[in-house]
PDB file of N, CA and C in Angstrom:
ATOM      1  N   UNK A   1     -18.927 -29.830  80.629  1.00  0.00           N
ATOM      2  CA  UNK A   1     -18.927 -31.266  80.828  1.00  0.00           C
ATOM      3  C   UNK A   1     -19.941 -31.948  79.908  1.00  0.00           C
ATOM      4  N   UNK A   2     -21.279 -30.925  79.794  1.00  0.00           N
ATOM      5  CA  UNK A   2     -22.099 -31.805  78.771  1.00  0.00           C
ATOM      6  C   UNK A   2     -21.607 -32.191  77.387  1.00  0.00           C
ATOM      7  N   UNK A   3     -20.387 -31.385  76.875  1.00  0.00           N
ATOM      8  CA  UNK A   3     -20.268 -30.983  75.623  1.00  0.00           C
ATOM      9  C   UNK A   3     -19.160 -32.302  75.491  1.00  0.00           C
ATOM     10  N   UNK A   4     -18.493 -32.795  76.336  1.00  0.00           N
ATOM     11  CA  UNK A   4     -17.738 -33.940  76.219  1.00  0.00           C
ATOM     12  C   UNK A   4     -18.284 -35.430  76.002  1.00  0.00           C
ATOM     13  N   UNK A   5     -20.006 -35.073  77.275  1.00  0.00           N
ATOM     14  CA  UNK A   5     -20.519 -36.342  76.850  1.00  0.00           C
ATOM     15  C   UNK A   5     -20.840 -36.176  75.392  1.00  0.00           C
ATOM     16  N   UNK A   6     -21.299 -35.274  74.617  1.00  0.00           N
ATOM     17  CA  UNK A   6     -22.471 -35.332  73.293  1.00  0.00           C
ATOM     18  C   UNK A   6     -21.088 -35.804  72.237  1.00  0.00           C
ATOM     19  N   UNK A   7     -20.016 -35.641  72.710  1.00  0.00           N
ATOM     20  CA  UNK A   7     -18.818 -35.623  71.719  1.00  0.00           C
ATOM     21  C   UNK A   7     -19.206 -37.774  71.895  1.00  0.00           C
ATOM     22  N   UNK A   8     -18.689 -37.638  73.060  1.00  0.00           N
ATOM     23  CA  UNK A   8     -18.407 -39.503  73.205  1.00  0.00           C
ATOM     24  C   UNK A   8     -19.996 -40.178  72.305  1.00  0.00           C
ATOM     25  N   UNK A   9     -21.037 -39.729  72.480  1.00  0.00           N
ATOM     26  CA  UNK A   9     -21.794 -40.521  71.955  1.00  0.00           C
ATOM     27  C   UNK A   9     -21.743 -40.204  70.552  1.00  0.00           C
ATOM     28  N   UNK A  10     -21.337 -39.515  69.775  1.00  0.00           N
ATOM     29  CA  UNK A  10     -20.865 -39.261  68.548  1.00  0.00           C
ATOM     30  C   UNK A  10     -19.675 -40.350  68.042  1.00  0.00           C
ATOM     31  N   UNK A  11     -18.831 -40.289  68.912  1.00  0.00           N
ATOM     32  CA  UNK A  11     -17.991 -41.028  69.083  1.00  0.00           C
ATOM     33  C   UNK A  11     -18.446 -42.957  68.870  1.00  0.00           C
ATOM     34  N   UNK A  12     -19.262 -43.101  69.959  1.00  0.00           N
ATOM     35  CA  UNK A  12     -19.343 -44.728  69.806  1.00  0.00           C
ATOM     36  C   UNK A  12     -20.590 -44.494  68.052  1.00  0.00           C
ATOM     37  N   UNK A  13     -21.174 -43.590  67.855  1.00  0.00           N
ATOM     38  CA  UNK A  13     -21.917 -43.554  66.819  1.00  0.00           C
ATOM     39  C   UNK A  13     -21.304 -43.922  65.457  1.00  0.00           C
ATOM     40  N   UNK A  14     -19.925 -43.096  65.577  1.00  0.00           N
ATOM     41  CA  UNK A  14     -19.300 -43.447  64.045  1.00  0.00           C
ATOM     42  C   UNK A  14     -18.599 -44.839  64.481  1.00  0.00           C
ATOM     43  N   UNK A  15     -17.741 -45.309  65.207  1.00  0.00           N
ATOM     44  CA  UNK A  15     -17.729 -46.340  65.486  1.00  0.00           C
ATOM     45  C   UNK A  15     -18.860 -47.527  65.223  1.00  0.00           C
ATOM     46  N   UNK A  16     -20.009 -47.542  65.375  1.00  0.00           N
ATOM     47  CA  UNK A  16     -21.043 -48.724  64.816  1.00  0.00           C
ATOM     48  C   UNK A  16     -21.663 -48.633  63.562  1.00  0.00           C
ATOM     49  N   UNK A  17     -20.728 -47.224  62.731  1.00  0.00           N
ATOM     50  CA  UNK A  17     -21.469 -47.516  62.032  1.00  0.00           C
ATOM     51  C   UNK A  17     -19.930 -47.859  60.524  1.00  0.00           C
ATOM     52  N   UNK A  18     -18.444 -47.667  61.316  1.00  0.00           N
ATOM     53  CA  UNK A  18     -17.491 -48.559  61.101  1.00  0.00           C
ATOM     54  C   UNK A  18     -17.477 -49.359  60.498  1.00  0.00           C
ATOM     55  N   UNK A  19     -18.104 -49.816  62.214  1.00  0.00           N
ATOM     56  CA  UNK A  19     -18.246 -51.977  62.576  1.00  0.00           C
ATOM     57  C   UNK A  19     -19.473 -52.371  60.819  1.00  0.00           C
ATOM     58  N   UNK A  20     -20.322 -51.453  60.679  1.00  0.00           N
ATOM     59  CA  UNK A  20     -21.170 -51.832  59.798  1.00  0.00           C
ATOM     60  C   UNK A  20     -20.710 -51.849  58.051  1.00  0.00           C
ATOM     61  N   UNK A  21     -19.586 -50.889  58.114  1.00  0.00           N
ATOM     62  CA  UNK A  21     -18.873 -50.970  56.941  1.00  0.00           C
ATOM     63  C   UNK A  21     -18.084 -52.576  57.030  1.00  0.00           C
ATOM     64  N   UNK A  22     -17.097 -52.385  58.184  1.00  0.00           N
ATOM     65  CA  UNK A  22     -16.400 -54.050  57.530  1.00  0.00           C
ATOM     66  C   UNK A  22     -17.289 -55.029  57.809  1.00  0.00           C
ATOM     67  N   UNK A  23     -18.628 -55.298  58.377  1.00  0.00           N
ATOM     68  CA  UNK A  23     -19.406 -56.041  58.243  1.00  0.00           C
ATOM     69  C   UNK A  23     -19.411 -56.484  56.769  1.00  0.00           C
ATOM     70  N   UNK A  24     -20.156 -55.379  56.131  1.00  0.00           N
ATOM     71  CA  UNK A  24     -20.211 -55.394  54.240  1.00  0.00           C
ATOM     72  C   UNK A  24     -19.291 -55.725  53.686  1.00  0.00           C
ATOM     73  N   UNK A  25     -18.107 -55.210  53.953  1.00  0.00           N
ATOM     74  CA  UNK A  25     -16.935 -55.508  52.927  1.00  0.00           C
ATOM     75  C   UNK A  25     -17.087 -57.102  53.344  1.00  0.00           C
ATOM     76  N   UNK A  26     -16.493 -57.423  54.574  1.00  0.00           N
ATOM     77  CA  UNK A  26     -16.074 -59.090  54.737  1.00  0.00           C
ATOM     78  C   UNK A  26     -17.219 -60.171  55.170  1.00  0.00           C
ATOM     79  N   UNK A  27     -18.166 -59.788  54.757  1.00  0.00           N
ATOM     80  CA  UNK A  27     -19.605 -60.831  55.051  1.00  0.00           C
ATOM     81  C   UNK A  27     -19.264 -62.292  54.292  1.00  0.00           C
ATOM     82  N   UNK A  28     -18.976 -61.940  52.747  1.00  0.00           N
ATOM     83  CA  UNK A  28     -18.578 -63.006  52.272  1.00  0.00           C
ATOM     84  C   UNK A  28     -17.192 -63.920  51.828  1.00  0.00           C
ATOM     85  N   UNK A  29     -16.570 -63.154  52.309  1.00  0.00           N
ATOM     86  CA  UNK A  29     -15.067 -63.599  52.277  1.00  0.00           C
ATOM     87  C   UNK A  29     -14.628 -64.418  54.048  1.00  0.00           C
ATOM     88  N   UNK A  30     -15.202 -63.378  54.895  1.00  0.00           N
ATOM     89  CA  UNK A  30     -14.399 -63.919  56.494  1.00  0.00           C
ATOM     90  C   UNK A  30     -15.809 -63.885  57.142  1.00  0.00           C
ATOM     91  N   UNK A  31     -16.651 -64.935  57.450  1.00  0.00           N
ATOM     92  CA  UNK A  31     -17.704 -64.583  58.198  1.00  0.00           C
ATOM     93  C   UNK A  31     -17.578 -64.145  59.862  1.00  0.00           C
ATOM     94  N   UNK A  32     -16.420 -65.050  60.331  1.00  0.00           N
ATOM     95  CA  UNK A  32     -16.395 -64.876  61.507  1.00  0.00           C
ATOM     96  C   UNK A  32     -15.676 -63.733  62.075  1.00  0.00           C
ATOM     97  N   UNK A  33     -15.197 -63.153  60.907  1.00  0.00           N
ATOM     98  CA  UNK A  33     -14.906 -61.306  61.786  1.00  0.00           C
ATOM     99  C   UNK A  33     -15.962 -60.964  61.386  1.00  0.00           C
ATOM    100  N   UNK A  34     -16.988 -61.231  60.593  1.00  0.00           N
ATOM    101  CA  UNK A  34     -18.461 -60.086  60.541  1.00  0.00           C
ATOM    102  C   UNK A  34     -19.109 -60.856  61.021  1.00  0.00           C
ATOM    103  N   UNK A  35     -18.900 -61.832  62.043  1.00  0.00           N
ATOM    104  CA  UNK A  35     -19.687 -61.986  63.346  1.00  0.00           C
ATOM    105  C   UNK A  35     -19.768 -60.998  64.475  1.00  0.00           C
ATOM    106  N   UNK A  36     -17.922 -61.158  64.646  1.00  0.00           N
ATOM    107  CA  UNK A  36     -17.579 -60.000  65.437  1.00  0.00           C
ATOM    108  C   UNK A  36     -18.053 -58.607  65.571  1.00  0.00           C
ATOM    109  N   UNK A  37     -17.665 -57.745  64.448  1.00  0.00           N
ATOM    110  CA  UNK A  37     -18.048 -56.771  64.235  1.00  0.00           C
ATOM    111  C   UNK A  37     -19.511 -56.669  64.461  1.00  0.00           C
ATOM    112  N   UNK A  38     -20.268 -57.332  63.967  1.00  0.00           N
ATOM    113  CA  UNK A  38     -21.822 -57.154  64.318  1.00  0.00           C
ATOM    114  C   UNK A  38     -22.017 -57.228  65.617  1.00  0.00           C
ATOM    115  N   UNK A  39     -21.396 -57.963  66.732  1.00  0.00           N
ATOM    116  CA  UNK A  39     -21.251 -57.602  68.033  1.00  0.00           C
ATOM    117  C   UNK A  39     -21.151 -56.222  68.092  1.00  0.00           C
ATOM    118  N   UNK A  40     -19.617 -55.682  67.583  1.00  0.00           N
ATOM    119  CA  UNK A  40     -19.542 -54.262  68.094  1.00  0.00           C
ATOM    120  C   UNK A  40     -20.139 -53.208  67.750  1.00  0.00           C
ATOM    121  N   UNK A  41     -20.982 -53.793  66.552  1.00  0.00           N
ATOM    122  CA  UNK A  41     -21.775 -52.716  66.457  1.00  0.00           C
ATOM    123  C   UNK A  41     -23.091 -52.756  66.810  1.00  0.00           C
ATOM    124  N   UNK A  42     -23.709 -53.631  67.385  1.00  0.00           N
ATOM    125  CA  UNK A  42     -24.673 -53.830  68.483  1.00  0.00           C
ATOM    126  C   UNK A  42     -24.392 -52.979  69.501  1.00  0.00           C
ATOM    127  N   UNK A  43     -23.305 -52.987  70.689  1.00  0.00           N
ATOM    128  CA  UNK A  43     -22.632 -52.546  71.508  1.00  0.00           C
ATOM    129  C   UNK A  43     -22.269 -51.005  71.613  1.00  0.00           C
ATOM    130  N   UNK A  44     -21.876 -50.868  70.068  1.00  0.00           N
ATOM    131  CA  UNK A  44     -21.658 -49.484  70.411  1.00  0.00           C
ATOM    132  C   UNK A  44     -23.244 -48.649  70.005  1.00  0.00           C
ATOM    133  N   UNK A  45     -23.935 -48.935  69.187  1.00  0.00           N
ATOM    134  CA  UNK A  45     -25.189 -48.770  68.993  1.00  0.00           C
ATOM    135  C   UNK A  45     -26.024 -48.442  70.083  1.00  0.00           C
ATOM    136  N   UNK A  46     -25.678 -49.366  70.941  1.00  0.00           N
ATOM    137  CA  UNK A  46     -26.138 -49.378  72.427  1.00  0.00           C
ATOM    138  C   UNK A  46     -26.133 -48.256  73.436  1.00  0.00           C
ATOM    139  N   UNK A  47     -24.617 -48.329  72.964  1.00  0.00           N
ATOM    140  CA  UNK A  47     -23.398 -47.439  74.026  1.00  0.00           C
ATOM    141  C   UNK A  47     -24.130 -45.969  73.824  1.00  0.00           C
ATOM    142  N   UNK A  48     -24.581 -45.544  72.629  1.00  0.00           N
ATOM    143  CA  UNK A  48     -24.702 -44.386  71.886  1.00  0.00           C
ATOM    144  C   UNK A  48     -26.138 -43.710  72.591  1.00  0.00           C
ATOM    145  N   UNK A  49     -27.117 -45.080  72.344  1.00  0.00           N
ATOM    146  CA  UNK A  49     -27.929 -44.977  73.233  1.00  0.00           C
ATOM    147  C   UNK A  49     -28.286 -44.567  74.558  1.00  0.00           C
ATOM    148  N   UNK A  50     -27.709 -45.521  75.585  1.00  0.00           N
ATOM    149  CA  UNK A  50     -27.790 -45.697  76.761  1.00  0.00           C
ATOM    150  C   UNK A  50     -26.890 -43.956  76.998  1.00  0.00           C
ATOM    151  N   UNK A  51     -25.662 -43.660  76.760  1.00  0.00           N
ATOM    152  CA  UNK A  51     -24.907 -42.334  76.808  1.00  0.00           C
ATOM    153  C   UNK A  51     -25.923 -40.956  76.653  1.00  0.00           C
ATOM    154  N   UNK A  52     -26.812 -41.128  74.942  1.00  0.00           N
ATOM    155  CA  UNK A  52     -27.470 -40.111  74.802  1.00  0.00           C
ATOM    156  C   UNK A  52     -28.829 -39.891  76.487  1.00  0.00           C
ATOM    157  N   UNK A  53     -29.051 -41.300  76.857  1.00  0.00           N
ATOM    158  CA  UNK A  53     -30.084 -41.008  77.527  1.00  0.00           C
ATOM    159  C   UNK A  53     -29.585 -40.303  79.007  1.00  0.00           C
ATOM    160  N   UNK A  54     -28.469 -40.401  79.180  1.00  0.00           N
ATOM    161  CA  UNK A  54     -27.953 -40.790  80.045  1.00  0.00           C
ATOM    162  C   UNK A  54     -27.441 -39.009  80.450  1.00  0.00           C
ATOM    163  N   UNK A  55     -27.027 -38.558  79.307  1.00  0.00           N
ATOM    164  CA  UNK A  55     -26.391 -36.925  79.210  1.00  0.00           C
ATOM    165  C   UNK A  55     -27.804 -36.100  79.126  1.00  0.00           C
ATOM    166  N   UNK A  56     -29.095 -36.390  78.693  1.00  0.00           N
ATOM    167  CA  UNK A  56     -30.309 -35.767  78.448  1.00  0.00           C
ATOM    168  C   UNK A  56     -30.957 -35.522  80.183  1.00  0.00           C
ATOM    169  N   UNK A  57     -30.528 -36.631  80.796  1.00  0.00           N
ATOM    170  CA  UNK A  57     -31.026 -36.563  82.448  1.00  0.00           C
ATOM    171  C   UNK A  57     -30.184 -36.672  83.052  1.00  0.00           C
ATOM    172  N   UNK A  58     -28.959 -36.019  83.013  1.00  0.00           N
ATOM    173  CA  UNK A  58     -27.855 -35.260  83.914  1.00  0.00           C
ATOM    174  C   UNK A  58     -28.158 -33.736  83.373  1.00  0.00           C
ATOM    175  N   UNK A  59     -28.468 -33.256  82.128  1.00  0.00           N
ATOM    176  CA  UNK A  59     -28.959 -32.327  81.949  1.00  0.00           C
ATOM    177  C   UNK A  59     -30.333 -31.645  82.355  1.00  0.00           C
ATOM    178  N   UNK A  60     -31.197 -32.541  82.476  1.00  0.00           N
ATOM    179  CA  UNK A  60     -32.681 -32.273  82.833  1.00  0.00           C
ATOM    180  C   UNK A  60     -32.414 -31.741  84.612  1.00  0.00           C
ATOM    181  N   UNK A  61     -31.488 -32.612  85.182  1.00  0.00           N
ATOM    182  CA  UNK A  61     -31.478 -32.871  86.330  1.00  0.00           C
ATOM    183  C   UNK A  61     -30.563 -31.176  86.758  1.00  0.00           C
ATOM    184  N   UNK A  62     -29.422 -30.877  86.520  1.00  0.00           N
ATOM    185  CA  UNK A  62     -28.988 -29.670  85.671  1.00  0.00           C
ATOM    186  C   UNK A  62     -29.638 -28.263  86.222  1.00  0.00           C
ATOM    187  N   UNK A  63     -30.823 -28.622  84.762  1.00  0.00           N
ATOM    188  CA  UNK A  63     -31.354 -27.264  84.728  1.00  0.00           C
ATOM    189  C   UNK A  63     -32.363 -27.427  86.276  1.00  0.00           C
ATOM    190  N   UNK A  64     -32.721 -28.655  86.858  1.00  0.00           N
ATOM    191  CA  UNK A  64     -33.706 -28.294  87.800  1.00  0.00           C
ATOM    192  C   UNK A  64     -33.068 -27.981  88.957  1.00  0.00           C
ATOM    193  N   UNK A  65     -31.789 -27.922  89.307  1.00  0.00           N
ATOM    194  CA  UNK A  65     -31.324 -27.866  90.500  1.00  0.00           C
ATOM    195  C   UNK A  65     -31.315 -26.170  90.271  1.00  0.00           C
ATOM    196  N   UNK A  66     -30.957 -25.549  89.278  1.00  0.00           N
ATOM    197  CA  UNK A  66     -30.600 -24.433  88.945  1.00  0.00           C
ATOM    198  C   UNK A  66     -32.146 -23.266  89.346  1.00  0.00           C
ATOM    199  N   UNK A  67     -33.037 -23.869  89.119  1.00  0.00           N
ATOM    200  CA  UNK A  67     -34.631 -23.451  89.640  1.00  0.00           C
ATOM    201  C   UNK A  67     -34.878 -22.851  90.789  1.00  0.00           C
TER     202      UNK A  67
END
């Protein structure tokens, strides 16, 4: 089960960093989809975050029951 979370936060990881490519490409052509996108890649940035911390103390928690 751990090995699914470490996949998903990999997951929202390449995802923000996507959002950060068409940021670049369309900054100066369409601003308001690289508004957007800078949302989602806030978000998933986040996501990546909050997930990694999140699988580190279901794991911590894990090994202590196992004690």
């Amino acid at each position: 089960m751990t090995k699914f979370f470490k996949y998903t936060e990999y997951i929202y990881l390449i995802i923000g960093f996507l959002s950060l490519n068409v940021i670049y490409t369309n900054w100066s052509s369409d601003k308001q989809r690289a508004y957007l996108f800078i949302f989602f890649a806030i978000v998933s940035f986040g996501m990546f975050l909050f997930r990694r911390n999140y699988r580190i103390k279901f794991e911590k928690h894990k090994q202590d029951n196992k004690e």
